[in-house]
Protein backbone atom coordinates (compact mmCIF):
# COMPACT_ATOMS: atom_id res chain seq x y z
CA UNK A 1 0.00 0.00 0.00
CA UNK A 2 1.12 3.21 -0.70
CA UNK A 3 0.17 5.01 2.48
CA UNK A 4 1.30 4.40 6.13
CA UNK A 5 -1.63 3.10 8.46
CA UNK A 6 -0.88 3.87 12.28
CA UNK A 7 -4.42 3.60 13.37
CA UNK A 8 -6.82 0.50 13.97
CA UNK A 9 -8.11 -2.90 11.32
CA UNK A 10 -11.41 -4.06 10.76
CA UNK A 11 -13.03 -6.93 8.70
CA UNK A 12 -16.23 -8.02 7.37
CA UNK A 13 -17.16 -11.15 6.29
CA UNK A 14 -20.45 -11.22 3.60
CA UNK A 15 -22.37 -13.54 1.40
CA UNK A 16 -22.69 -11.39 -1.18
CA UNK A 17 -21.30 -13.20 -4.96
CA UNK A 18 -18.27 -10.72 -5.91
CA UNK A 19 -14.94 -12.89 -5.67
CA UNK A 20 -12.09 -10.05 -4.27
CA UNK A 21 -10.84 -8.46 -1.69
CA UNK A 22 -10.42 -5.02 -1.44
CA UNK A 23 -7.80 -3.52 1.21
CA UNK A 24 -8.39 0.26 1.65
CA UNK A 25 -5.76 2.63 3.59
CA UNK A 26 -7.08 5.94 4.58
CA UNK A 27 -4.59 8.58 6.18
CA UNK A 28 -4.17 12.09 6.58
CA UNK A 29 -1.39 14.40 5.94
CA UNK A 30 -0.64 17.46 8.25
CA UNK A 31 -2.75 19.74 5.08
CA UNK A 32 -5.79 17.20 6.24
CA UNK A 33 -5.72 16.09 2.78
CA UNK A 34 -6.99 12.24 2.42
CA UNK A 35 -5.77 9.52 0.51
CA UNK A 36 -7.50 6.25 -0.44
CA UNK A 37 -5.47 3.25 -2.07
CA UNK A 38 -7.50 0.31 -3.29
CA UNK A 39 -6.28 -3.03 -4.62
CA UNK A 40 -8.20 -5.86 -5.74
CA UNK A 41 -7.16 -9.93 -5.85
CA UNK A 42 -9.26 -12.56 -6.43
CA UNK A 43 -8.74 -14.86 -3.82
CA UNK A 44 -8.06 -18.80 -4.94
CA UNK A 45 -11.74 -20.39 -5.09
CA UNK A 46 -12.80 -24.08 -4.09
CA UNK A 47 -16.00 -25.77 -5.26
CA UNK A 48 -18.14 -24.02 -2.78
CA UNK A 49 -17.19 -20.87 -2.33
CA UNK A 50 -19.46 -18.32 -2.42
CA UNK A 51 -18.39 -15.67 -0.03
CA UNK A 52 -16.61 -12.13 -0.11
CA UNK A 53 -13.97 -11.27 2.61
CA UNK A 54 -13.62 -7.50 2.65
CA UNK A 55 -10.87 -6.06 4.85
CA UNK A 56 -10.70 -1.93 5.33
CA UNK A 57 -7.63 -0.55 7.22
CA UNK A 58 -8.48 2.94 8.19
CA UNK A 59 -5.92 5.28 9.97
CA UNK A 60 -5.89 8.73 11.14
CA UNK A 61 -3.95 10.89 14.04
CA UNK A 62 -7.08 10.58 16.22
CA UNK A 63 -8.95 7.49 16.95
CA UNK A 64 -12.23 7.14 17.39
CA UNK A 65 -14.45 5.62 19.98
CA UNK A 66 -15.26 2.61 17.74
CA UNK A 67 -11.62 1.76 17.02
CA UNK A 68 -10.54 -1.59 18.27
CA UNK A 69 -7.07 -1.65 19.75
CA UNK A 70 -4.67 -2.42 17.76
CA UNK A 71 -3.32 -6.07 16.69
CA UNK A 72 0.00 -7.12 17.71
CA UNK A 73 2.36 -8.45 14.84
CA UNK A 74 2.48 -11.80 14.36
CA UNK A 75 5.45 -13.93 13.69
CA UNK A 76 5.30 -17.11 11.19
CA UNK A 77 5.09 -19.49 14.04
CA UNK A 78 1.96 -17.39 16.04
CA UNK A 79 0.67 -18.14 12.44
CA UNK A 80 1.06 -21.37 12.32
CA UNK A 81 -0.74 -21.84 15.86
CA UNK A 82 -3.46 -20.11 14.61
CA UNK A 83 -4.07 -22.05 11.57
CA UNK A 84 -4.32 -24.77 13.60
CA UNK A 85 -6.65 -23.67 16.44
CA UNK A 86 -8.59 -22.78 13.77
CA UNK A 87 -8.68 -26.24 12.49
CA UNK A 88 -9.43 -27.69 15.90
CA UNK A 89 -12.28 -25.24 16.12
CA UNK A 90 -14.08 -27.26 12.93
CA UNK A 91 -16.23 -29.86 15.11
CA UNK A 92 -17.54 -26.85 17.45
CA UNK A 93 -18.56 -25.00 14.80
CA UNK A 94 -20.31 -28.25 13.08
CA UNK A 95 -21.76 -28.92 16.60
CA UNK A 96 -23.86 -25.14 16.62
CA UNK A 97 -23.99 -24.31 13.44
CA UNK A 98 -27.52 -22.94 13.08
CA UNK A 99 -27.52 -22.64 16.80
CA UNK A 100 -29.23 -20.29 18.89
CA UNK A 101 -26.34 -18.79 21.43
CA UNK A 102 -27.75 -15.97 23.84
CA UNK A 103 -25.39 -13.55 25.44
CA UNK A 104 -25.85 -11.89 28.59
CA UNK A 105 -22.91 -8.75 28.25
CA UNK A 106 -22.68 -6.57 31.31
CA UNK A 107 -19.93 -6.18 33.86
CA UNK A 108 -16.26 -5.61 33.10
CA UNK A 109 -16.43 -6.47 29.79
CA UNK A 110 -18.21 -3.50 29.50
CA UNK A 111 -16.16 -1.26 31.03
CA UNK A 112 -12.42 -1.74 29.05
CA UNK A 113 -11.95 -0.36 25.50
CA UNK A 114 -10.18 -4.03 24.85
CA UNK A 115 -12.68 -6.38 26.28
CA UNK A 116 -15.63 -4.43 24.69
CA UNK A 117 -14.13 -5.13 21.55
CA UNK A 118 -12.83 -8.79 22.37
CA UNK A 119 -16.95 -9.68 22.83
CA UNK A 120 -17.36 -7.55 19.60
CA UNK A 121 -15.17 -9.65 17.27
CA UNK A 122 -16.69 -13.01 19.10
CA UNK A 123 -19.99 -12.11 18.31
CA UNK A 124 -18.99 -11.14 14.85
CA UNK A 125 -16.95 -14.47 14.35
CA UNK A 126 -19.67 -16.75 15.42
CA UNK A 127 -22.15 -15.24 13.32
CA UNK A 128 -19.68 -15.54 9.89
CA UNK A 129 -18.86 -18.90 10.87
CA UNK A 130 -23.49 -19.94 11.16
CA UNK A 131 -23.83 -19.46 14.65
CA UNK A 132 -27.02 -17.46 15.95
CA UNK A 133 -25.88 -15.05 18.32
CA UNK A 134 -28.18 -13.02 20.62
CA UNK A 135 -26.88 -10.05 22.51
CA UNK A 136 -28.53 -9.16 26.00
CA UNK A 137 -27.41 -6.29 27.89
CA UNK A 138 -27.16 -3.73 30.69
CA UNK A 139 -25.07 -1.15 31.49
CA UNK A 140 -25.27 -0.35 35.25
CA UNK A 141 -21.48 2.10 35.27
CA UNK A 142 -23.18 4.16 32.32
CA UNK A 143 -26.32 4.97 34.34
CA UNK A 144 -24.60 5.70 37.59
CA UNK A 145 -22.17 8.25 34.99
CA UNK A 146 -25.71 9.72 33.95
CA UNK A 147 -27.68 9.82 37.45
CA UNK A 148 -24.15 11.69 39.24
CA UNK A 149 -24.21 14.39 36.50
CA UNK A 150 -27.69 14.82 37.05
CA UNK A 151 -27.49 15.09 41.08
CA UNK A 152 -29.76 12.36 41.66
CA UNK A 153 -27.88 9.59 43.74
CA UNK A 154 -28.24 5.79 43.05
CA UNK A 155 -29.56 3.35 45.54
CA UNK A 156 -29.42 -0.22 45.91
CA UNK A 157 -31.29 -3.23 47.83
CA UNK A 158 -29.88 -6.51 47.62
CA UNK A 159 -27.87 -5.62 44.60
CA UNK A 160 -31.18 -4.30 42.52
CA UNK A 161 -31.13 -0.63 41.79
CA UNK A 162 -33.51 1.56 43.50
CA UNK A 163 -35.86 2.98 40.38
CA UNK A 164 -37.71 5.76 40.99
CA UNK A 165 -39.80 7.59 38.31
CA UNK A 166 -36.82 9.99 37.41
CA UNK A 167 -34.19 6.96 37.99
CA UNK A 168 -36.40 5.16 35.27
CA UNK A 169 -36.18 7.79 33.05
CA UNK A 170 -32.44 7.67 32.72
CA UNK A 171 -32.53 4.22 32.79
CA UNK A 172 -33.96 3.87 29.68
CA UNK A 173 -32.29 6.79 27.83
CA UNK A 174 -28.79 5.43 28.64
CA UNK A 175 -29.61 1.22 28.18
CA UNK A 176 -32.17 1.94 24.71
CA UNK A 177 -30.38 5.23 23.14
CA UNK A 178 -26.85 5.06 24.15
CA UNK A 179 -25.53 1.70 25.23
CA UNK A 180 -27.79 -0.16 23.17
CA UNK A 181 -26.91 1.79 20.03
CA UNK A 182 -23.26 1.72 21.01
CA UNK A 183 -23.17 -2.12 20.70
CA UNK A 184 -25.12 -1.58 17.63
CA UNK A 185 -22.61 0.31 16.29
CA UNK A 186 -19.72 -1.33 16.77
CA UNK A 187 -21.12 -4.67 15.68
CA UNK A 188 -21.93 -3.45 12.16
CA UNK A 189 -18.41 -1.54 12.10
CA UNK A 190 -17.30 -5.36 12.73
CA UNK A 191 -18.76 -6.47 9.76
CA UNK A 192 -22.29 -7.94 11.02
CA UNK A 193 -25.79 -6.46 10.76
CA UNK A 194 -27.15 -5.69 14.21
CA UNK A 195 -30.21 -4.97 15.17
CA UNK A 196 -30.96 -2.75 18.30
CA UNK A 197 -34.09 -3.34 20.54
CA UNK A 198 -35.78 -2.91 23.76
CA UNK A 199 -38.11 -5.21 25.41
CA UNK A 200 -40.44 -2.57 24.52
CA UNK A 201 -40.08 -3.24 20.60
CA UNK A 202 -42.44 -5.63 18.95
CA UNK A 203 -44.01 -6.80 22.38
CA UNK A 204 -40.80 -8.44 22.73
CA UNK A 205 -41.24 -8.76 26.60
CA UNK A 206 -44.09 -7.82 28.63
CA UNK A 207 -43.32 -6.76 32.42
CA UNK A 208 -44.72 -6.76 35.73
CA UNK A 209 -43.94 -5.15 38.85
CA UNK A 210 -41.25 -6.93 41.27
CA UNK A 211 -42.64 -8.46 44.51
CA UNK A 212 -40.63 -6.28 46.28
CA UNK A 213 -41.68 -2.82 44.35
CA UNK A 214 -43.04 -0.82 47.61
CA UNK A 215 -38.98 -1.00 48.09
CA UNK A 216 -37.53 -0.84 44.57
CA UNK A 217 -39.77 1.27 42.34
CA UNK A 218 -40.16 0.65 38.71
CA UNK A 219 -38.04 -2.68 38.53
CA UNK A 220 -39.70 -5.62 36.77
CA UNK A 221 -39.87 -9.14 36.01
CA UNK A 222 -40.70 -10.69 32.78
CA UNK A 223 -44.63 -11.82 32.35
CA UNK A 224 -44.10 -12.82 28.91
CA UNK A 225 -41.97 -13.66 26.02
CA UNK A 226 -43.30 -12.87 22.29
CA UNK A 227 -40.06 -14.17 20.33
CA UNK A 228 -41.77 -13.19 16.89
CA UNK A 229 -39.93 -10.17 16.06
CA UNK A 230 -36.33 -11.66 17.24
CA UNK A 231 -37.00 -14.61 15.28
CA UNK A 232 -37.09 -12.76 11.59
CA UNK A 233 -34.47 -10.98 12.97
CA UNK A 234 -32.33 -14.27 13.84
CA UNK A 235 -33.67 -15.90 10.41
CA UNK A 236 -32.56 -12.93 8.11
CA UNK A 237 -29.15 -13.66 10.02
CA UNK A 238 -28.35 -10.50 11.71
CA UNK A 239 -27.73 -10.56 15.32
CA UNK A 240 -30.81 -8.70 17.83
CA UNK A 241 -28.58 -6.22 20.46
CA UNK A 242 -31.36 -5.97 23.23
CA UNK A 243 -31.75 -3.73 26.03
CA UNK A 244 -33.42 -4.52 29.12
CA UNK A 245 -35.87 -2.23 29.92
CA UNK A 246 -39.58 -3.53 29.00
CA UNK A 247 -43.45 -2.25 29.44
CA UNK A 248 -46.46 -3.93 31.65
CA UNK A 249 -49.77 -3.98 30.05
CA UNK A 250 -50.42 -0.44 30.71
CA UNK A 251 -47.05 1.00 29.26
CA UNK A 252 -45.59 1.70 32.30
CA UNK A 253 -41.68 1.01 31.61
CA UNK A 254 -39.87 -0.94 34.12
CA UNK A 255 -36.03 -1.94 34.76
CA UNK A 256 -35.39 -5.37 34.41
CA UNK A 257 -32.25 -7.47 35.23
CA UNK A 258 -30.58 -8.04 32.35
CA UNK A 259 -29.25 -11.97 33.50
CA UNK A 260 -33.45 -12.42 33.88
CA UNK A 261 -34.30 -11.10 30.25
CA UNK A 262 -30.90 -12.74 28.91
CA UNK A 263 -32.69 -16.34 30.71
CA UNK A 264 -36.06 -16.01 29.63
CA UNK A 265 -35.20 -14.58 26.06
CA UNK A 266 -33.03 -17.93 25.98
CA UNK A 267 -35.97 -20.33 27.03
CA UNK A 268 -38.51 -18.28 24.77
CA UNK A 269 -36.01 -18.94 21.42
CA UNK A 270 -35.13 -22.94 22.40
CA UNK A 271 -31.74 -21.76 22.16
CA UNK A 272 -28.81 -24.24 22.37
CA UNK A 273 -26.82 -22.01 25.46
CA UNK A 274 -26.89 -19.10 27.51
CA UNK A 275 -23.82 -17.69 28.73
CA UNK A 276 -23.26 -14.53 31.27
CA UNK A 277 -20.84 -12.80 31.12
CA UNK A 278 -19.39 -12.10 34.87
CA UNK A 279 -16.92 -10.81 37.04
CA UNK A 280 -15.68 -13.44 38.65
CA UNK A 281 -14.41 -16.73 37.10
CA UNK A 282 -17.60 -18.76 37.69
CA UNK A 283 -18.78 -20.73 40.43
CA UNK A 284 -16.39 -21.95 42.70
CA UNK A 285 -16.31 -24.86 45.50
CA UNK A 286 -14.23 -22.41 47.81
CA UNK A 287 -15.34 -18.29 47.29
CA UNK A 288 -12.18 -17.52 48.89
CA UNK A 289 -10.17 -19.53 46.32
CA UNK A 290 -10.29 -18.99 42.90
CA UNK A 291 -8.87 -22.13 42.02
CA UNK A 292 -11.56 -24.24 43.40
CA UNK A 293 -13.37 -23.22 40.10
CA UNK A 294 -16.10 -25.86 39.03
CA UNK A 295 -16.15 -26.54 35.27
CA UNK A 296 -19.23 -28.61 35.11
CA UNK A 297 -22.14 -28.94 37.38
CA UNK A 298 -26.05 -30.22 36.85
CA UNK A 299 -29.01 -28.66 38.39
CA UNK A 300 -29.24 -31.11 41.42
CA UNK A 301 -25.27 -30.31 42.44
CA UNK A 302 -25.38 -26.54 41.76
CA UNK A 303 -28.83 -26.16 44.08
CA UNK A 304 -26.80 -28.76 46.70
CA UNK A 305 -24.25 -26.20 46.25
CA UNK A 306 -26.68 -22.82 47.36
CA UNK A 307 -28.29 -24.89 50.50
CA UNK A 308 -24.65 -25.50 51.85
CA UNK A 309 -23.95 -22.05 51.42
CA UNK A 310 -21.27 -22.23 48.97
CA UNK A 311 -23.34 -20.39 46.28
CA UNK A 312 -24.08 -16.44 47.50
CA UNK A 313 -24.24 -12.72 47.27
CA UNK A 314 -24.50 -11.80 43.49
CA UNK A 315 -24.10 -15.68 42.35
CA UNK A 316 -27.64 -16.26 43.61
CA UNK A 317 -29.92 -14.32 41.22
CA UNK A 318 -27.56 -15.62 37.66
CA UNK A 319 -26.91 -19.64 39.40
CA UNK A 320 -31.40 -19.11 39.19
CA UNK A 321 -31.62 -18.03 35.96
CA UNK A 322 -29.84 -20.80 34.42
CA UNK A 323 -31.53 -23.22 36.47
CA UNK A 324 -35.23 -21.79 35.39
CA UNK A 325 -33.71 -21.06 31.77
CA UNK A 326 -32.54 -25.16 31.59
CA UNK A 327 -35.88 -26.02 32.95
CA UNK A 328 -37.49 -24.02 29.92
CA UNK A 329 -35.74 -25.92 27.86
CA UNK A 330 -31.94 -24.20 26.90
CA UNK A 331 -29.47 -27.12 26.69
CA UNK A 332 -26.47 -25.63 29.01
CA UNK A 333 -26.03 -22.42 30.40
CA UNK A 334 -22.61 -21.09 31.24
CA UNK A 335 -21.23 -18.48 33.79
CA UNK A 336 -18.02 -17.28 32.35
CA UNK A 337 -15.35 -14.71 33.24
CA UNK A 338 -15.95 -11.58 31.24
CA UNK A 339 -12.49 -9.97 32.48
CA UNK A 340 -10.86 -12.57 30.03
CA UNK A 341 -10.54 -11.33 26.54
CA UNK A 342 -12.48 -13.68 24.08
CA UNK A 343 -13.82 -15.87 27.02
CA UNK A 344 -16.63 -15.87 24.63
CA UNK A 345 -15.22 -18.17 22.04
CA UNK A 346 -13.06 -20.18 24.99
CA UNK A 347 -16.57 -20.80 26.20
CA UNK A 348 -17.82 -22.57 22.74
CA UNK A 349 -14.96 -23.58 20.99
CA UNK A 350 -13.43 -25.50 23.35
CA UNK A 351 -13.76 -28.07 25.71
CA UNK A 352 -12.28 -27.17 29.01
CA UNK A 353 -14.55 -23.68 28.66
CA UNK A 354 -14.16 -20.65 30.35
CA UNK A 355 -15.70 -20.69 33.15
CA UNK A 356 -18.62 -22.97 34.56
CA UNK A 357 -21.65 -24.47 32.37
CA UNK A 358 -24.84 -25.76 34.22
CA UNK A 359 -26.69 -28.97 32.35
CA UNK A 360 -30.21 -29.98 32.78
């Protein structure tokens, strides 16, 4: 290429027909004059293949918020190891291809620049390679960012947030306009098609007020799934970013947790697993040790587990929502450790996992 990148990569993958790939270098000189180099191969073509790989390389003195971090240079034998994890990866992919996978995203994950976009390119990757990815999230740090500048403090009981009528309102104006359509964002930069809901959208989920809403305010449980609209979504191949925030019967909004929707959005779909991502490692024998992690547990040993006590505090509320998301139906749910950069594909592509799966 003719021009120096120094910024960030990207790459789609698309089904379209054209056979090339086009590498584009954009950079600007200190007269903010812009520069675009194209060049076109035709990649070597086997019996079936039908699919375009673009690749875009776009640089400029300032990054933006969507640009990943940049890639480390690879020497010929970290390419070598990568061709052939991605040939060990081949029976995974066979094994949920055409899959349903829902993803609870929250946490830590959501807070670093680099594991943002490690659970971007996951998502991106499992959907080129036929999985059906579903994206569930919250975004508790961004509210609290929103409710401080606003001089209105946040309040919790037993780790639900305290949701008052004007709490509610920011609630669902940082979740549905700016988190949600953050995620939307950057998953289409990546080179998928997202598509950005609420529970709200398409009767998606209807709500009800939490036993305990004399204490809490507006936060909800789900009534009721209507998968309809996520399911054309799903079908056309494009991968539904929801937010959770939903309506009762009467259109009064409510805050939901997002592990809840993420379970019954799971059940509602049949899908195949639901994974949260955490911040801790999973669910472990000892809390005080985190190498007492368990890698596989049923229902009967992980409710064993919360009568003895070894199962507490914020474990309590996602350890439930697998169990009642398994009893619906979803064939394993995981809880993984977000902290860990592409703990995502750890989770399905291998077998040791990445943290600890739940089976009916």
């Amino acid at each position: 290429m003719g021009a120096t990148a120094t910024g960030k990569s990207l790459h789609f993958c698309s089904s379209q027909d054209p056979l090339s790939f086009l590498s584009l270098t954009k950079t600007k000189s200190k007269a903010e004059t812009l520069n675009l180099n194209f060049r076109f191969s035709k990649p070597p073509l086997t019996p079936n293949s039908r699919r375009l790989r673009l690749s875009i390389r776009a640089s400029s003195p300032s990054s933006t918020a969507l640009n990943d971090p940049p890639l480390p240079s690879l020497t010929n034998s970290d390419l070598q190891l990568r061709v052939r994890i991605l040939s060990e990866s081949l029976p995974y992919i066979q094994k949920f291809r055409g899959k349903t996978i829902v993803v609870k995203y929250g946490g830590a994950a959501m807070k670093s620049a680099e594991l943002k976009a490690s659970v971007v390119r996951d998502l991106v990757l499992l959907s080129c390679v036929g999985l059906r990815p579903v994206l569930v999230h919250g975004g508790g740090p961004e509210i609290n960012v929103l409710l401080n500048q606003l001089n209105i403090p946040a309040q919790f009981r037993d780790g639900l947030r305290v949701t008052d009528a004007r709490t509610m309102e920011v609630v669902s104006m940082v979740l549905v306009g700016k988190v949600n359509k953050d995620l939307v964002s950057r998953i289409n930069y990546a080179g998928a098609t997202a598509v950005g809901l609420s529970g709200m959208d398409g009767r998606l989920l209807v709500a009800r007020p939490s036993p305990n809403a004399a204490q809490l305010g507006f936060v909800g449980e789900v009534a009721r799934v209507d998968p309809t609209v996520l399911q054309t979504i799903v079908d056309n191949g494009s991968i539904p970013v929801i937010a959770s925030v939903a309506a009762d019967e009467y259109g009064q909004p409510y805050n939901i947790n997002a592990d809840t929707v993420a379970g019954e959005v799971a059940a509602a779909l049949g899908a195949e697993k639901l994974i949260l991502l955490t911040d801790v490692a999973g669910i472990l024998r000892n809390r005080e040790d985190p190498g007492s992690l368990v890698k596989e547990i049923d229902i009967k040993g992980v409710k064993k587990m919360m009568e003895e006590g070894k199962v507490g505090g914020g474990m309590i509320p996602k350890v439930n929502c697998c169990i009642r998301s398994l009893a619906q139906g979803v064939t394993t749910a995981s809880i993984i450790d977000g902290r860990v950069e592409h703990s995502l594909l750890h989770e399905i592509m291998t077998d040791e996992g990445a943290g600890t799966m739940i089976t009916g």
